[in-house]
Protein backbone atom coordinates (compact mmCIF):
# COMPACT_ATOMS: atom_id res chain seq x y z
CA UNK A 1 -11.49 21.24 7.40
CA UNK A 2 -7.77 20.78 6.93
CA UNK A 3 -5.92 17.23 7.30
CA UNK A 4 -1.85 16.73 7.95
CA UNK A 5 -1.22 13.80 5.64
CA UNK A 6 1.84 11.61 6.45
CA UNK A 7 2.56 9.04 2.87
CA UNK A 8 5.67 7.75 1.52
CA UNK A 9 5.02 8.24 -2.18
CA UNK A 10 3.60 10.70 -4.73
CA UNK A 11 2.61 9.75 -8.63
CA UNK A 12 4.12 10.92 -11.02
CA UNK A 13 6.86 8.59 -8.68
CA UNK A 14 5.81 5.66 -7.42
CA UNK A 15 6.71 2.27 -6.60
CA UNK A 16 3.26 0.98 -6.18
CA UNK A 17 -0.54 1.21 -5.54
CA UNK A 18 0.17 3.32 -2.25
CA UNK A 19 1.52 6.15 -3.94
CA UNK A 20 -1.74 6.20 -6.56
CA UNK A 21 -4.47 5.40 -3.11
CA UNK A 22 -2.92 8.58 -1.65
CA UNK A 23 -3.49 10.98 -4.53
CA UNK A 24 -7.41 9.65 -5.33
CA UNK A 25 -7.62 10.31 -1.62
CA UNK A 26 -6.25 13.48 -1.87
CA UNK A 27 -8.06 14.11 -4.85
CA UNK A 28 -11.32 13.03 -3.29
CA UNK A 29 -10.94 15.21 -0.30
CA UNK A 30 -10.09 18.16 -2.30
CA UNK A 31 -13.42 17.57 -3.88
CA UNK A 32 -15.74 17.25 -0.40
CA UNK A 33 -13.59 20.37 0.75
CA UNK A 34 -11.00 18.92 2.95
CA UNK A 35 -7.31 20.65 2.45
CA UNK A 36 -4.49 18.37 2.66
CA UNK A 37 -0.95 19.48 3.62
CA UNK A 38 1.14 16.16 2.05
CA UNK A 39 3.89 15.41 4.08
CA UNK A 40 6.47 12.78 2.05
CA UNK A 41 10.02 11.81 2.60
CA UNK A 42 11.32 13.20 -0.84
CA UNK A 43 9.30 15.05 -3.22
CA UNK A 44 10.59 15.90 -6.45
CA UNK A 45 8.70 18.90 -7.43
CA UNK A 46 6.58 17.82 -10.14
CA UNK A 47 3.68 16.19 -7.77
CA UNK A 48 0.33 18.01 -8.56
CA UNK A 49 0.40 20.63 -5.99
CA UNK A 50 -3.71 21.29 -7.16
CA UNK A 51 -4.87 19.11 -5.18
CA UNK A 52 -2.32 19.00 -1.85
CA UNK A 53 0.24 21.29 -0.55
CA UNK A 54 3.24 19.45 -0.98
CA UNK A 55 5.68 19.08 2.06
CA UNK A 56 9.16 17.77 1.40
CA UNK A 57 10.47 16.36 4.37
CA UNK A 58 13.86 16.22 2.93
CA UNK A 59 13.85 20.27 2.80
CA UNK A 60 12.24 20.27 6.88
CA UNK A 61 15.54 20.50 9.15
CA UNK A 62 14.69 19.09 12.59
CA UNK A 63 13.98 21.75 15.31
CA UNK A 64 11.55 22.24 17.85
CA UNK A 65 10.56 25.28 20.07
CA UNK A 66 11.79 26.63 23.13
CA UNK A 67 9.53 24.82 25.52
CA UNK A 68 10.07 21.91 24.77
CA UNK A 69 13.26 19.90 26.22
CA UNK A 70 15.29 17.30 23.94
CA UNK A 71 14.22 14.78 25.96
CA UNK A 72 10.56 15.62 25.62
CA UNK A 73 10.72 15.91 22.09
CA UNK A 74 12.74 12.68 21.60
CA UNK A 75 10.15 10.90 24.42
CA UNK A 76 7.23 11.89 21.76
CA UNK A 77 8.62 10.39 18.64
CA UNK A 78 9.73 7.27 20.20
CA UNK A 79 13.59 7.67 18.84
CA UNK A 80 14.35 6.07 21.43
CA UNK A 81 15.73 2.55 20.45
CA UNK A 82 17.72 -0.42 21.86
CA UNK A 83 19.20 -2.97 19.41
CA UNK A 84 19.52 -6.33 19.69
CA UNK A 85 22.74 -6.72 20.91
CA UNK A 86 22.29 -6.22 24.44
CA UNK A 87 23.53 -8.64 26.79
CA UNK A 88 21.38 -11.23 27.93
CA UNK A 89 19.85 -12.04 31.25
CA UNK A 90 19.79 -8.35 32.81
CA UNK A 91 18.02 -8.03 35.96
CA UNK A 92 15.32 -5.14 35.99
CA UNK A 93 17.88 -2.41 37.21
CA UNK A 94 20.75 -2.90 35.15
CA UNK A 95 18.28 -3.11 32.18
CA UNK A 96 16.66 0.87 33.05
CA UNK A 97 20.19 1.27 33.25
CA UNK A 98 21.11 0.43 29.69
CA UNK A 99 18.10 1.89 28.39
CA UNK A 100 18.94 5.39 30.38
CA UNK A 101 22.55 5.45 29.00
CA UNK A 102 21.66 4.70 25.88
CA UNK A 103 18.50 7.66 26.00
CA UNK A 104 21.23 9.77 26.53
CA UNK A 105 23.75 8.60 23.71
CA UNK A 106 20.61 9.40 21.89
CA UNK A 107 20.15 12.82 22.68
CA UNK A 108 23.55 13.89 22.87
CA UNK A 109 24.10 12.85 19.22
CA UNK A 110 20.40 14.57 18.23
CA UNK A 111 22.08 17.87 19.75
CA UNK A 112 25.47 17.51 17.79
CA UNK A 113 22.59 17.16 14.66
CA UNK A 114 20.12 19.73 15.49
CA UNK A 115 19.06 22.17 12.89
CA UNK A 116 20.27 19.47 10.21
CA UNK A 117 18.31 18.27 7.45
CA UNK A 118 17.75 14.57 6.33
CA UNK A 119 18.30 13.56 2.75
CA UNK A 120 15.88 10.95 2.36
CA UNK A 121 15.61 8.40 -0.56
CA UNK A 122 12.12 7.24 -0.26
CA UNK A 123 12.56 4.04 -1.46
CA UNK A 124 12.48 0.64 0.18
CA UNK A 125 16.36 0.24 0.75
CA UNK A 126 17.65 -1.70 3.84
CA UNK A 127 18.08 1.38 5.72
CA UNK A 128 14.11 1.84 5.55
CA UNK A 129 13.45 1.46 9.08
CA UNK A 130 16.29 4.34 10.09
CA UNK A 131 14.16 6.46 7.38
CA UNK A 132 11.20 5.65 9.18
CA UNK A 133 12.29 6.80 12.86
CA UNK A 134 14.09 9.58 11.25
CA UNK A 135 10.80 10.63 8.99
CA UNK A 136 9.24 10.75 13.07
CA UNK A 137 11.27 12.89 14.05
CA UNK A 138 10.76 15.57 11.03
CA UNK A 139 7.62 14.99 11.04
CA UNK A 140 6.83 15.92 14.56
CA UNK A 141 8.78 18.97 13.40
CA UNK A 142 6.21 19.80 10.49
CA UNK A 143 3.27 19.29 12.63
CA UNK A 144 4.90 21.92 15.27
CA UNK A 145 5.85 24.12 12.71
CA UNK A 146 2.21 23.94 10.71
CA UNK A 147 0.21 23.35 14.39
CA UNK A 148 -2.04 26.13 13.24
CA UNK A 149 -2.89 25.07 10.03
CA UNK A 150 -4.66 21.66 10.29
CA UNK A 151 -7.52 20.04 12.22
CA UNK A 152 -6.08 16.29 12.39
CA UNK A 153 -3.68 13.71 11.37
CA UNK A 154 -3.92 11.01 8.62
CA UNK A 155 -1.04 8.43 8.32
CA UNK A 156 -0.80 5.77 5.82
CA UNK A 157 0.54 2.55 6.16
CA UNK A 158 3.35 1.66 8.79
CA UNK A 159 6.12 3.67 7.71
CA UNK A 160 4.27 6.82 8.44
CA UNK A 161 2.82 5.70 11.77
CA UNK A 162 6.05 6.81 13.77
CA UNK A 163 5.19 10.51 12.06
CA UNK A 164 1.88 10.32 12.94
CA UNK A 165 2.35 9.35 16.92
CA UNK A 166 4.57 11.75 16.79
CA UNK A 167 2.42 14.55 15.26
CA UNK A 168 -0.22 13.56 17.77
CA UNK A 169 2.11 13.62 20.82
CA UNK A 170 3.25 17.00 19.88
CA UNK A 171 0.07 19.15 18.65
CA UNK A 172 -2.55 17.13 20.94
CA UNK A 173 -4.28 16.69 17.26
CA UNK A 174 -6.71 13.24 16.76
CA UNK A 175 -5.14 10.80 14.54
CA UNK A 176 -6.13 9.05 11.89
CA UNK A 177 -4.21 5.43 10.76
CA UNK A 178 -5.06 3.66 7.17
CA UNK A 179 -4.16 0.19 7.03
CA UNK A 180 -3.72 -0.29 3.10
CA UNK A 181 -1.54 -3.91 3.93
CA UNK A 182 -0.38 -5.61 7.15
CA UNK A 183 2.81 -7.45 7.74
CA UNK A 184 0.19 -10.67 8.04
CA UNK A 185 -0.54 -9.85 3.83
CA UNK A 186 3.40 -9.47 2.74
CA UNK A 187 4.30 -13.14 4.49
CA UNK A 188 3.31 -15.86 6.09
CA UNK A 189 1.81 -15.92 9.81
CA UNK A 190 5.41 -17.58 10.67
CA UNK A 191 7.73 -15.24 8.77
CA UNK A 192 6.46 -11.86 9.83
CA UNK A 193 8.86 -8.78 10.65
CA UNK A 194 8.56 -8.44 14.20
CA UNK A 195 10.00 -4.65 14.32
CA UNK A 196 7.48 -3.87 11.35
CA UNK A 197 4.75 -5.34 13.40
CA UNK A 198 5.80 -3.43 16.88
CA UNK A 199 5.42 -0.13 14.68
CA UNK A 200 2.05 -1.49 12.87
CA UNK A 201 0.33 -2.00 16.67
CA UNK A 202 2.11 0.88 18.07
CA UNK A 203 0.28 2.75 15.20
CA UNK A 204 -3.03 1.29 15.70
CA UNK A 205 -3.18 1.59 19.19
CA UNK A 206 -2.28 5.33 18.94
CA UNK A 207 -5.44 6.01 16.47
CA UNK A 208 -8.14 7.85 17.45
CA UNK A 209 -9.61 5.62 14.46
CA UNK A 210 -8.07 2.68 12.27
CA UNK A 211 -9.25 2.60 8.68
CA UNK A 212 -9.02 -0.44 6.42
CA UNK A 213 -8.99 -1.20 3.08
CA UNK A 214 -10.93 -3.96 3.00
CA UNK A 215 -13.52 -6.19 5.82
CA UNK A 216 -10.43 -8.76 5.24
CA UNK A 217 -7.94 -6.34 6.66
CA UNK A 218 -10.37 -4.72 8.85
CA UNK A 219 -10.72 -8.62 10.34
CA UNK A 220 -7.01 -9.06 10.57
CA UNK A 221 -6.53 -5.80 12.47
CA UNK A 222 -9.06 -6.66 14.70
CA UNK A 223 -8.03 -10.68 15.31
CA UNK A 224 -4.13 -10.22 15.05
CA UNK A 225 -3.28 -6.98 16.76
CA UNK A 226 -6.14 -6.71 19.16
CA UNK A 227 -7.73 -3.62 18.25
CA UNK A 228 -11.07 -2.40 19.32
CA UNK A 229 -13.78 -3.12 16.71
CA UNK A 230 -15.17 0.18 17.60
CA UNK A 231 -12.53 2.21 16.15
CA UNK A 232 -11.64 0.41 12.79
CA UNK A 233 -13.72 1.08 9.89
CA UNK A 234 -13.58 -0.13 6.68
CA UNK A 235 -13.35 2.56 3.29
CA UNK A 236 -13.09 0.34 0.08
CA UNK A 237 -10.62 1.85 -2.95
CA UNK A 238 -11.26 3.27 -5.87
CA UNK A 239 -9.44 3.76 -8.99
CA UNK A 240 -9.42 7.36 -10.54
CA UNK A 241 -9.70 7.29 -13.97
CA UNK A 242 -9.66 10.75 -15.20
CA UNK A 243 -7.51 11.74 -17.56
CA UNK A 244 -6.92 7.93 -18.99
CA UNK A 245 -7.89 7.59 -22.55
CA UNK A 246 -8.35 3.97 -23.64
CA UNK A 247 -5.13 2.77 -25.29
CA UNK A 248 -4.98 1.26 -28.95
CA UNK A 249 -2.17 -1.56 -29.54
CA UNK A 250 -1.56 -3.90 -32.38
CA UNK A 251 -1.05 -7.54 -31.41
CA UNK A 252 2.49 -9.14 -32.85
CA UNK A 253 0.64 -12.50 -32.12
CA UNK A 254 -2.93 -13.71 -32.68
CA UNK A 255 -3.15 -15.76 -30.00
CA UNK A 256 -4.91 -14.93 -26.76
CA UNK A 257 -2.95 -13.27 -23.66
CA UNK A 258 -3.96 -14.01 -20.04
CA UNK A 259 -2.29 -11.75 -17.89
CA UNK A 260 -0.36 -11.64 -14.11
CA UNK A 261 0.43 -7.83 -13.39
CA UNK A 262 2.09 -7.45 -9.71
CA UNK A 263 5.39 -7.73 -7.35
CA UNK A 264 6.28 -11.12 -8.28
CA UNK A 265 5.97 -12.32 -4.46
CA UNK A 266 4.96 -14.94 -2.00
CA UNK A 267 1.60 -12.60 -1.29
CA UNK A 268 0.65 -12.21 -5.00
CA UNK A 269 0.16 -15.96 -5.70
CA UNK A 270 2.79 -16.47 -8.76
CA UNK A 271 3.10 -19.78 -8.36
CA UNK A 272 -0.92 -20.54 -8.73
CA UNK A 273 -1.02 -18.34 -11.80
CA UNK A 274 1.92 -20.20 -13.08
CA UNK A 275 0.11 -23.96 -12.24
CA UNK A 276 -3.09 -22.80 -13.77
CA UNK A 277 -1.27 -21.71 -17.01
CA UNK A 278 -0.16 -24.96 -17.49
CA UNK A 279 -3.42 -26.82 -16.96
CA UNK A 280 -4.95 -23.97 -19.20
CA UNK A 281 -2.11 -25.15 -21.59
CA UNK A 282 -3.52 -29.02 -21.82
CA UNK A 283 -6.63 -28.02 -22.97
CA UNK A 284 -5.67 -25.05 -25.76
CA UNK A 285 -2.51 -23.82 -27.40
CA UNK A 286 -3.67 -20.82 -28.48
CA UNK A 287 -3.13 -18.77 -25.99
CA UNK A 288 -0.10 -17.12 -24.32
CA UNK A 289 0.91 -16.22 -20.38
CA UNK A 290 2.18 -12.98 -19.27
CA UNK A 291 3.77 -12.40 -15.62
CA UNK A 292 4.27 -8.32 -15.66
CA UNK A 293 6.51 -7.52 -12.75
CA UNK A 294 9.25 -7.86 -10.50
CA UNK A 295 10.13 -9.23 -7.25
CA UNK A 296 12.06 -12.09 -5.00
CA UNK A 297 9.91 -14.17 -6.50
CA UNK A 298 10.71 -13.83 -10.36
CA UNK A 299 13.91 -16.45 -10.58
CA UNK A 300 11.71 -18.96 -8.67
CA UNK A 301 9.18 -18.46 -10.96
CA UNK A 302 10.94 -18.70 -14.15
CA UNK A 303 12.28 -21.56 -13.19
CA UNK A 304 8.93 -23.15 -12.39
CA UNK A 305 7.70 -22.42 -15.42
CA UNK A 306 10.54 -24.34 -17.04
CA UNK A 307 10.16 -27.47 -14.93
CA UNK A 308 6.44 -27.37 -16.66
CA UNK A 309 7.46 -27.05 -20.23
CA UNK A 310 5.70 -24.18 -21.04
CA UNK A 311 8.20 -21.58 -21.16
CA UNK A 312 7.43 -21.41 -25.29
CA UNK A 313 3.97 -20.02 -23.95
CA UNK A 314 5.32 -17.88 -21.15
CA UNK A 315 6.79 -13.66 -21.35
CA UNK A 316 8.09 -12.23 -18.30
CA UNK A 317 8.24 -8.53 -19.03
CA UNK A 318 9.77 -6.90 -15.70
CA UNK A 319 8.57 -4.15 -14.05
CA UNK A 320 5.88 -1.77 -15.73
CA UNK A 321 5.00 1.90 -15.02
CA UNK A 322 2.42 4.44 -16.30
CA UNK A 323 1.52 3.96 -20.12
CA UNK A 324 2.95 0.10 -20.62
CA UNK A 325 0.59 -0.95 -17.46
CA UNK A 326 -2.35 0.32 -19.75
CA UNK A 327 -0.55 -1.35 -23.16
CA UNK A 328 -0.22 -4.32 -21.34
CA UNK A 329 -4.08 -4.14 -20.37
CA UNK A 330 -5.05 -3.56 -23.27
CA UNK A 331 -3.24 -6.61 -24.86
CA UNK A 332 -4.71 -8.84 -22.82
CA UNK A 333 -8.27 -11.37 -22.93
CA UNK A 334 -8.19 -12.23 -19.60
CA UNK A 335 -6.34 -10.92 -16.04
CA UNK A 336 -5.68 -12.93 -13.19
CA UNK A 337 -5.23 -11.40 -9.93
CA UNK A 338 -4.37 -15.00 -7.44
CA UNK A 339 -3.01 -13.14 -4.40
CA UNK A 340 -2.74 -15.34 -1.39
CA UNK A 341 -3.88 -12.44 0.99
CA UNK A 342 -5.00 -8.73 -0.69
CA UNK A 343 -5.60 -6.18 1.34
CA UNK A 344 -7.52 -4.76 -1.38
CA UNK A 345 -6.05 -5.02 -5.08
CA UNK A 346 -6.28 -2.17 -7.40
CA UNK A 347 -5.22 -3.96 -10.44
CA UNK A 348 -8.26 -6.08 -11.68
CA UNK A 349 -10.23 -2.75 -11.32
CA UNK A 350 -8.00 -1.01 -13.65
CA UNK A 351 -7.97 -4.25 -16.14
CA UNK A 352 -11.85 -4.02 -16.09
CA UNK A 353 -11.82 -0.12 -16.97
CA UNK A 354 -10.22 -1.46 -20.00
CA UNK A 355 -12.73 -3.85 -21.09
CA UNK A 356 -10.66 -7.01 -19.70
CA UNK A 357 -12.55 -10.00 -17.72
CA UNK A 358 -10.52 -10.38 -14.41
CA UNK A 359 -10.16 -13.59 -12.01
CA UNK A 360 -9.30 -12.72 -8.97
CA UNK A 361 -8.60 -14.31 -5.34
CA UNK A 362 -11.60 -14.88 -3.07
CA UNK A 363 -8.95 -14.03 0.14
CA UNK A 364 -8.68 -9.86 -1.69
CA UNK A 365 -10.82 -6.63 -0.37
CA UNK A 366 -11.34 -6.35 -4.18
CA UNK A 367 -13.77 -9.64 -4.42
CA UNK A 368 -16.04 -7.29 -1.90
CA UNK A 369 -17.04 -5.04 -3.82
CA UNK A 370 -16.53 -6.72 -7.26
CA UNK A 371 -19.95 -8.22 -8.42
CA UNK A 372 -18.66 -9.29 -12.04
CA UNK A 373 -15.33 -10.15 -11.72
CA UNK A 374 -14.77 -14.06 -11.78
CA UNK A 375 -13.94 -15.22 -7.84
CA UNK A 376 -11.26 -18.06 -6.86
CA UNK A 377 -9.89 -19.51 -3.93
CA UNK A 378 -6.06 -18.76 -4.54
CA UNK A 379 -5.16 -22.60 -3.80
CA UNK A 380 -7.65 -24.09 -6.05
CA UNK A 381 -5.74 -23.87 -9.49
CA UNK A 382 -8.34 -26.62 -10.93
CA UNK A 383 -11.18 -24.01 -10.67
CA UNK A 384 -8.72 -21.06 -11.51
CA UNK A 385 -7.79 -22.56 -14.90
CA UNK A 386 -11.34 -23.86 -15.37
CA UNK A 387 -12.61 -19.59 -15.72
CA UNK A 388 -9.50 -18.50 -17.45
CA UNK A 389 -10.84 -21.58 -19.94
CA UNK A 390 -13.84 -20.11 -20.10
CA UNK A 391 -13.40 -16.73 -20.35
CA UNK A 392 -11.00 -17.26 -23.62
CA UNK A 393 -13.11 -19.79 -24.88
CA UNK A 394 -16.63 -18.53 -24.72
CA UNK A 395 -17.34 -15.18 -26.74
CA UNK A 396 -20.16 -14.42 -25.06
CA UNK A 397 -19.00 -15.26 -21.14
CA UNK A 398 -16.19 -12.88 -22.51
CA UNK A 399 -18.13 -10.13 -23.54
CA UNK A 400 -20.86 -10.10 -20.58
CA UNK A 401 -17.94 -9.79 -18.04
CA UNK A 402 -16.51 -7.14 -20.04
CA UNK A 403 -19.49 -4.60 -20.15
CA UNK A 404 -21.23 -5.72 -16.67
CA UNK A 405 -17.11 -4.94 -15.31
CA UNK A 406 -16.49 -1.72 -17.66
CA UNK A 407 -19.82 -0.21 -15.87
CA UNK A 408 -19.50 -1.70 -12.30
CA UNK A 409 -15.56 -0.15 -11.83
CA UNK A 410 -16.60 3.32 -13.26
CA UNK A 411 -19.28 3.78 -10.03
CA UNK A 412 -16.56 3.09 -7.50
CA UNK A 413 -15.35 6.58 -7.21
CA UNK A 414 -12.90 7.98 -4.86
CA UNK A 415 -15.54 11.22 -4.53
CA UNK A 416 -17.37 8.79 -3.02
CA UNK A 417 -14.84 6.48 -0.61
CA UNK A 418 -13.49 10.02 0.37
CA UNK A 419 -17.19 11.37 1.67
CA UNK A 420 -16.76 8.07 4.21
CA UNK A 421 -13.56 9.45 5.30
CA UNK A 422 -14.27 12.70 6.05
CA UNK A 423 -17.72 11.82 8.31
CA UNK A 424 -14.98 9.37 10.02
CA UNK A 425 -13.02 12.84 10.38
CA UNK A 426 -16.03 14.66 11.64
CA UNK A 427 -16.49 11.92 14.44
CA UNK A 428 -13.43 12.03 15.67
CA UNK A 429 -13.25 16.25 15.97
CA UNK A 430 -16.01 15.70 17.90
């Protein structure tokens, strides 16, 4: 069996946990004999190529075959948009008239481009939707070009989604979506991304099947975008830990360090980490806070924790990659993971591979499947600080949740989470 893969990031590069999911799944497939041709926006040539064929989409100039009309081809990857400065109050036929003038602005300038390539960053700039609709377009022209060579179509996350519609419309291949966050998880019910939403249901709705993360995200799929319960199924994580050695550090302090690790945003919770430090605070002094990351949230927070007093007691340490993530694990007594909403949350898995005791947020995919990790509504910093307490102050709590977590992260496997996925592959082939 042979799988077109549409992701947006590849370790040894990444910006975060997507980028590590999509190589364990990779990994994992490789493993239950599923090939995976890995389609991302811009590879830079050292991605492990043992366990995926690599496809650079930056090196794929768009081009399509004889057959097929512009207009077809730009019909079946949606490229096809009007902005938001039309004129109000159009009646129904001078709106298809817009639309139809502007269809073909669109594919006159696609012809003046055809045969080009697209340099893309692969990052998260504020041109990331234009990557997105033009990572559609040369991604319908991999799945043409490689039509022969794979079985279905696995997408991850919304900025592949356009690809994967687009792969599907072209080939007449099944496609599969993952859901690894919604916009519903990166803000507020009020302050979602309306265009980022259109592609997420577009995406959905397009799936032959819709896999989640988590029964949380599987729930919000379900409630907010009105997808068929039949069709979404939920695959937890894994972590892969192969290869990791446990990391030896020497402490400059001897006090105990309770530590954040995460984008420093409205979804991870700061601000409850931040209010249960200082409660922790009234009660010992012998401890010290850590908030490892970065995000819109970081000058908000750092001023928070100076309104508190405790900045004496408090290290923000900016982003962290590869070795200093494990360093920083392996400094720490306790993690905290108090994400508001979590589609699934990688990190207090990793922390517990290291031998460190994790709180996390009831309202993550993680507290699913977590038995020994310490569970917390996000909101209630009184109980929050009450385990963090705890969990520095009692030895043998410490130790318990240490060895019951080492053992109960090593059995979630991606071997295994992958073996799900490819049954959910055999259903849909047939």
């Amino acid at each position: 069996m042979k799988v077109l893969m549409f992701g947006w990031e590849f370790p040894p590069h990444i910006a975060g946990g997507l980028g590590t999911a999509c190589y364990g799944i990779v990994k994992g497939l490789a493993y239950n004999g599923v090939e995976t041709l890995f389609v991302m926006p811009s590879a830079s040539g050292d991605e492990d190529q043992s366990v995926a064929t690599i496809i650079n989409a930056s090196d794929v100039p768009v081009t399509f075959s004889e057959d097929l009309s512009v207009s077809d081809f730009l019909d079946k990857v949606q490229f096809v948009h009007i902005g938001t400065n039309m004129l109000p109050y159009l009646d129904p036929q001078d709106f298809r008239d817009v639309v139809e003038a502007e269809r073909k602005r669109q594919s006159s300038d696609f012809r003046i481009h055809y045969g080009q390539k697209y340099k893309f960053s692969g990052k998260y700039g504020s041109n990331l939707l234009e990557e997105v609709a033009r990572y559609a377009m040369v991604g319908g022209t991999i799945a043409l070009q490689h039509k022969d060579e794979f079985d279905l179509i696995h997408a991850h996350d919304w900025l592949t989604y356009s690809a994967g519609i687009a792969a599907k419309r072209l080939t007449g291949k099944p496609l599969i979506v993952h859901v690894h966050a919604t916009s519903f998880d990166r803000s507020s019910d009020q302050n979602i991304d309306t265009r980022v939403y259109d592609i997420e249901k577009r995406g959905m709705e397009a799936a032959d099947r819709v896999i989640t993360v988590s029964d949380l995200t599987r729930n919000i799929v379900i409630t907010k975008y009105g997808i068929d319960p039949a069709k979404v199924v939920t695959v937890h994580n894994a972590v892969d830990f192969s290869g990791r050695d446990n990391v030896e550090v020497e402490r400059g302090v001897k006090d105990k360090v309770v530590t954040f690790l995460g984008r420093i945003t409205f979804q991870k919770g700061p601000e409850y980490f931040i209010e249960a430090a200082a409660k922790v605070l009234k009660r010992t002094s012998h401890v010290r806070f850590v908030m490892a990351g970065s995000g819109d949230m970081m000058n908000r927070s750092i001023r928070h924790v100076a309104r508190l007093g405790i900045s004496d007691r408090f290290h923000f340490t900016g982003f962290l990659r590869g070795a200093d993530v494990q360093k920083m694990f392996a400094l720490s007594d306790v993690y905290v993971m108090p994400s508001v909403s979590e589609p699934f949350g990688i990190s207090p898995l990793e922390a517990m591979r290291t031998g460190v005791p994790s709180v996390i947020s009831k309202q993550s995919g993680a507290a699913e499947v977590l038995k020994y990790a310490f569970k917390v509504d996000f909101w209630d910093v009184d109980a929050m600080a009450d385990q963090i307490y705890g969990l520095l102050e009692y030895p043998a709590l410490r130790d318990f949740a240490a060895r019951m977590g080492y053992d109960e992260v090593n059995a979630l496997k991606w071997n295994n989470a992958t073996a799900k996925m490819k049954k959910i592959y055999e259903s849909v082939l047939k």
